[in-house]
Protein backbone atom coordinates (compact mmCIF):
# COMPACT_ATOMS: atom_id res chain seq x y z
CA UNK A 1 2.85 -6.99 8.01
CA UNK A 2 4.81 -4.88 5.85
CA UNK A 3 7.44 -6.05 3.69
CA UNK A 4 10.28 -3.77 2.99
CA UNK A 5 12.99 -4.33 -0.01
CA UNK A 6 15.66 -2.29 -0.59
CA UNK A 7 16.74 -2.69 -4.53
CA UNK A 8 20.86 -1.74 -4.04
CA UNK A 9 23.96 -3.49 -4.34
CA UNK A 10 24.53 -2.02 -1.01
CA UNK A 11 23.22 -0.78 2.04
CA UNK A 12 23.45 2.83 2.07
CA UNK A 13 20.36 5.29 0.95
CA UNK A 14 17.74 2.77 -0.32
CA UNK A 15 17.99 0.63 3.23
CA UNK A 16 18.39 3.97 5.49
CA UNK A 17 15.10 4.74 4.06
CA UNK A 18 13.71 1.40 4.44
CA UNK A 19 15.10 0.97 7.72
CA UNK A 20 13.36 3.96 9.42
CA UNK A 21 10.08 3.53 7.24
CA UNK A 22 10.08 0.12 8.99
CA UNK A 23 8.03 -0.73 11.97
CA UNK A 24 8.67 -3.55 14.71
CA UNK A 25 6.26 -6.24 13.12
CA UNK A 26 7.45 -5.27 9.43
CA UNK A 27 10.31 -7.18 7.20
CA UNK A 28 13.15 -5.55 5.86
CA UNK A 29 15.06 -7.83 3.52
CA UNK A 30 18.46 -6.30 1.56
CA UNK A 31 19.11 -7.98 -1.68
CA UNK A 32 22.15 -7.14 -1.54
CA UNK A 33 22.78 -9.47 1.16
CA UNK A 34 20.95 -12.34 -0.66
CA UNK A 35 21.93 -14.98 -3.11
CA UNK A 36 19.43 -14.76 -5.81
CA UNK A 37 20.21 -17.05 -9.06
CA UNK A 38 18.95 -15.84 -12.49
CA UNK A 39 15.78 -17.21 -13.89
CA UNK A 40 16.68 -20.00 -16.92
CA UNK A 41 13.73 -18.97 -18.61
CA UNK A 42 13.02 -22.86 -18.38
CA UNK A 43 8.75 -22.14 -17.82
CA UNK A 44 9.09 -25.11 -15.72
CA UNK A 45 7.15 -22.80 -12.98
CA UNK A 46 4.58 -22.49 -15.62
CA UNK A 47 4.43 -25.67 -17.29
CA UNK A 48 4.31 -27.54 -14.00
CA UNK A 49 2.21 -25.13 -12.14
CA UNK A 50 4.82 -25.03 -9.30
CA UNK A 51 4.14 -21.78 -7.11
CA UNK A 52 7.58 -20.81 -6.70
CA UNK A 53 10.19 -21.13 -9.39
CA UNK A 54 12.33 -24.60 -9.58
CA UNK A 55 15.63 -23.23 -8.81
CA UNK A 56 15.43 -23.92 -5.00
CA UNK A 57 18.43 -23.84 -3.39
CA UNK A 58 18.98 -19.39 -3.10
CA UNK A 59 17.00 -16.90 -0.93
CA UNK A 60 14.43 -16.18 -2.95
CA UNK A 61 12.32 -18.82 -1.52
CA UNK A 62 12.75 -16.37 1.58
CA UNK A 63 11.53 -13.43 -0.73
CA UNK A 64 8.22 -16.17 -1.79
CA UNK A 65 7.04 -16.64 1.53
CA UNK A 66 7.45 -13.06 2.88
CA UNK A 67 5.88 -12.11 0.12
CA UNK A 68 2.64 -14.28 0.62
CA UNK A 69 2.39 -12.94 4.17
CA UNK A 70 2.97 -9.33 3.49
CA UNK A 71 0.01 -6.84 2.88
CA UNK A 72 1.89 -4.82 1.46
CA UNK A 73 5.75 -4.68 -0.41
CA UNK A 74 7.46 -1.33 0.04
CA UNK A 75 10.30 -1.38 -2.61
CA UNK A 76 13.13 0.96 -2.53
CA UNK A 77 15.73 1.20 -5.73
CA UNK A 78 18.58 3.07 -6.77
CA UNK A 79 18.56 4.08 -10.41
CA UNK A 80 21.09 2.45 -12.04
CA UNK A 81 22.02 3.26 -16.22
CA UNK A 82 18.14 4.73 -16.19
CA UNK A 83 16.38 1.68 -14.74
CA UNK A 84 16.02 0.09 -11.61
CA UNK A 85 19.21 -1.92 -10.77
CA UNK A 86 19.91 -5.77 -11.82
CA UNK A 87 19.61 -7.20 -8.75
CA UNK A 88 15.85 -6.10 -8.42
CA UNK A 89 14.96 -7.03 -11.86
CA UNK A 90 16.09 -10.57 -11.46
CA UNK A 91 13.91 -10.92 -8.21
CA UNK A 92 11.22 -9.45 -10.91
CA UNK A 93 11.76 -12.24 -13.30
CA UNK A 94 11.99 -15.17 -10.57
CA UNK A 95 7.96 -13.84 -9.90
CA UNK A 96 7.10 -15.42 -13.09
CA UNK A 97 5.71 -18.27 -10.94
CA UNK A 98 3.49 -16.16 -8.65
CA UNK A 99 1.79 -14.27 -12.13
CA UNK A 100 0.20 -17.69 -12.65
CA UNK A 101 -1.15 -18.24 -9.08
CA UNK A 102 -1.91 -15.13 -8.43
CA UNK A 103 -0.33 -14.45 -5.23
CA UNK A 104 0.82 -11.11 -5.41
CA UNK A 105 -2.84 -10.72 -6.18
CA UNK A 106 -4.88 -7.44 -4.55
CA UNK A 107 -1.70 -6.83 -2.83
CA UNK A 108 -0.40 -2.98 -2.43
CA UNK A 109 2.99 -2.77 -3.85
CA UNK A 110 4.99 0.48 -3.39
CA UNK A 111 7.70 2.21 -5.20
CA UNK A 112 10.37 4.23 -4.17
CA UNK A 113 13.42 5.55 -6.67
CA UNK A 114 16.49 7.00 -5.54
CA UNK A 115 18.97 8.42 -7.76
CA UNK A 116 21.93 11.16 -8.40
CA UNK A 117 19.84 14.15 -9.89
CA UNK A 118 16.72 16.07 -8.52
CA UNK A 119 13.01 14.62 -8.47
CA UNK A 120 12.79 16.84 -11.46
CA UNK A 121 15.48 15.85 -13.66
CA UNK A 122 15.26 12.40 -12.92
CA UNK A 123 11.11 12.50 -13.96
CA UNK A 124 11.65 11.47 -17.81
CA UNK A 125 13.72 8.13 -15.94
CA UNK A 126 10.99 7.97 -13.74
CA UNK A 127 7.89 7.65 -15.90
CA UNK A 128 9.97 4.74 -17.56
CA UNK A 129 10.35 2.68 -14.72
CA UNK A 130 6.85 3.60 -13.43
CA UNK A 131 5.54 2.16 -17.37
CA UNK A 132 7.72 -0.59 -16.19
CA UNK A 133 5.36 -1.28 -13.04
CA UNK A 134 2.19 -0.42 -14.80
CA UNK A 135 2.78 -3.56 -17.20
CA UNK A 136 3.91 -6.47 -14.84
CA UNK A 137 0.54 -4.97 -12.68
CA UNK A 138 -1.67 -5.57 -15.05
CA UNK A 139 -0.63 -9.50 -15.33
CA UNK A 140 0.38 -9.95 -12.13
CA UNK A 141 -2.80 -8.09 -10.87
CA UNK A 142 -1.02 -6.45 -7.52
CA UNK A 143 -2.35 -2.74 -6.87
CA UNK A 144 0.91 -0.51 -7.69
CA UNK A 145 1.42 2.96 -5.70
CA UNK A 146 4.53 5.09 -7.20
CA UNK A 147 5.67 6.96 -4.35
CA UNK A 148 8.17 9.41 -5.65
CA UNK A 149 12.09 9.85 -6.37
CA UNK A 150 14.19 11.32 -3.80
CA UNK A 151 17.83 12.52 -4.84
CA UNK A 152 21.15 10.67 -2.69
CA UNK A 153 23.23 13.84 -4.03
CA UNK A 154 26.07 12.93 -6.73
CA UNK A 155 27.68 9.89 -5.65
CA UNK A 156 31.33 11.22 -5.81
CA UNK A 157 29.71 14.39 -3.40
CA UNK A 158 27.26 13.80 -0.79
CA UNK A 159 25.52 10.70 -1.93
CA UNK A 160 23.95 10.80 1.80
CA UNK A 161 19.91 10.91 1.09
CA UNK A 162 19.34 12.23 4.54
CA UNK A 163 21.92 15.30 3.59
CA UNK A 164 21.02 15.73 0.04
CA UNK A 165 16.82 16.21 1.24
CA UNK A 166 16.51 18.96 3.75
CA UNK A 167 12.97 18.13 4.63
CA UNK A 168 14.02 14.59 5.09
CA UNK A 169 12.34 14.30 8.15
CA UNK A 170 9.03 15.32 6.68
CA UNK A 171 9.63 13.47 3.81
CA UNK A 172 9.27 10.01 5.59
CA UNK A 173 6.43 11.47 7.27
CA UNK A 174 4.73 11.90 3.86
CA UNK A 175 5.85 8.71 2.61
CA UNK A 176 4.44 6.85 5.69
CA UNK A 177 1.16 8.81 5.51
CA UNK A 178 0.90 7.15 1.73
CA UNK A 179 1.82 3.80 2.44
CA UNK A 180 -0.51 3.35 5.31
CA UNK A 181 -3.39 4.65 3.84
């Protein structure tokens, strides 16, 4: 089973992509749909060696257990203020419990970016949040796949990622090709 997450605040270009990436035994979960509390920084997850964090009562135990079963996570974010946005990061920092079980262990995790400028002019914002990846990898041991940035078109013009990519078509072609090899 895949496991699909689109990064946004809201369900426009991120979970269109998701959404027809997705097959009929795959997940799609929308954060922006989910209560997800801040970590505390508390290290109760590490200094009780609890597999998922203590804060139990949000959907990120939903996000723990689909993550366990997937084989691999397809994530999808928006750049937001040259980064990937909030919402995404805090369901980065509640892993802190599965970097000390290894659970995301040997699994494929996939990157997708989405933002206002071209593929080009977003690639020094790119390499940034791909660096980003790279570290929480290493310690988290997952395999990480960047699969590219796509461009929405300015969000007070198109900001329609189907519109704004005239290949769009082939484009999820290309990215499907990558994620199932």
């Amino acid at each position: 089973m895949n496991l699909y997450i689109s990064g946004s605040n809201r369900n426009r270009n991120c979970y269109k992509l998701l959404k027809e990436l997705k097959e009929k035994d795959d997940k799609l979960i929308s954060l922006a749909e989910k209560d997800i509390k801040f970590c505390l920084g508390c290290s109760s997850c590490i200094e009780n060696l609890k597999n998922y964090c203590s804060i139990s009562d949000d959907d990120m135990q939903e996000l723990y257990i689909n993550m366990i079963k997937a084989d691999r996570i397809i994530i999808a974010s928006p750049i937001y203020m040259n980064h990937i946005t909030g919402i995404l990061k805090n369901v980065i920092d509640r892993l802190n419990p599965f970097s000390n079980h290894g659970n995301l262990k040997g699994k494929k995790v996939y990157l997708l970016l989405i933002g206002q400028l071209s593929e080009e002019e977003n690639k020094e914002v790119t390499s940034s949040i791909k660096e980003y990846f790279e570290s929480i990898r290493e310690f988290m041991e997952f395999e990480f796949y960047f699969i590219r940035t796509l461009t929405s078109g300015e969000v007070y013009g198109i900001d329609d990622i189907e519109k704004a990519n005239e290949n769009y078509k082939d484009i999820l072609k290309e990215i499907k090709a990558v994620i199932e090899r």
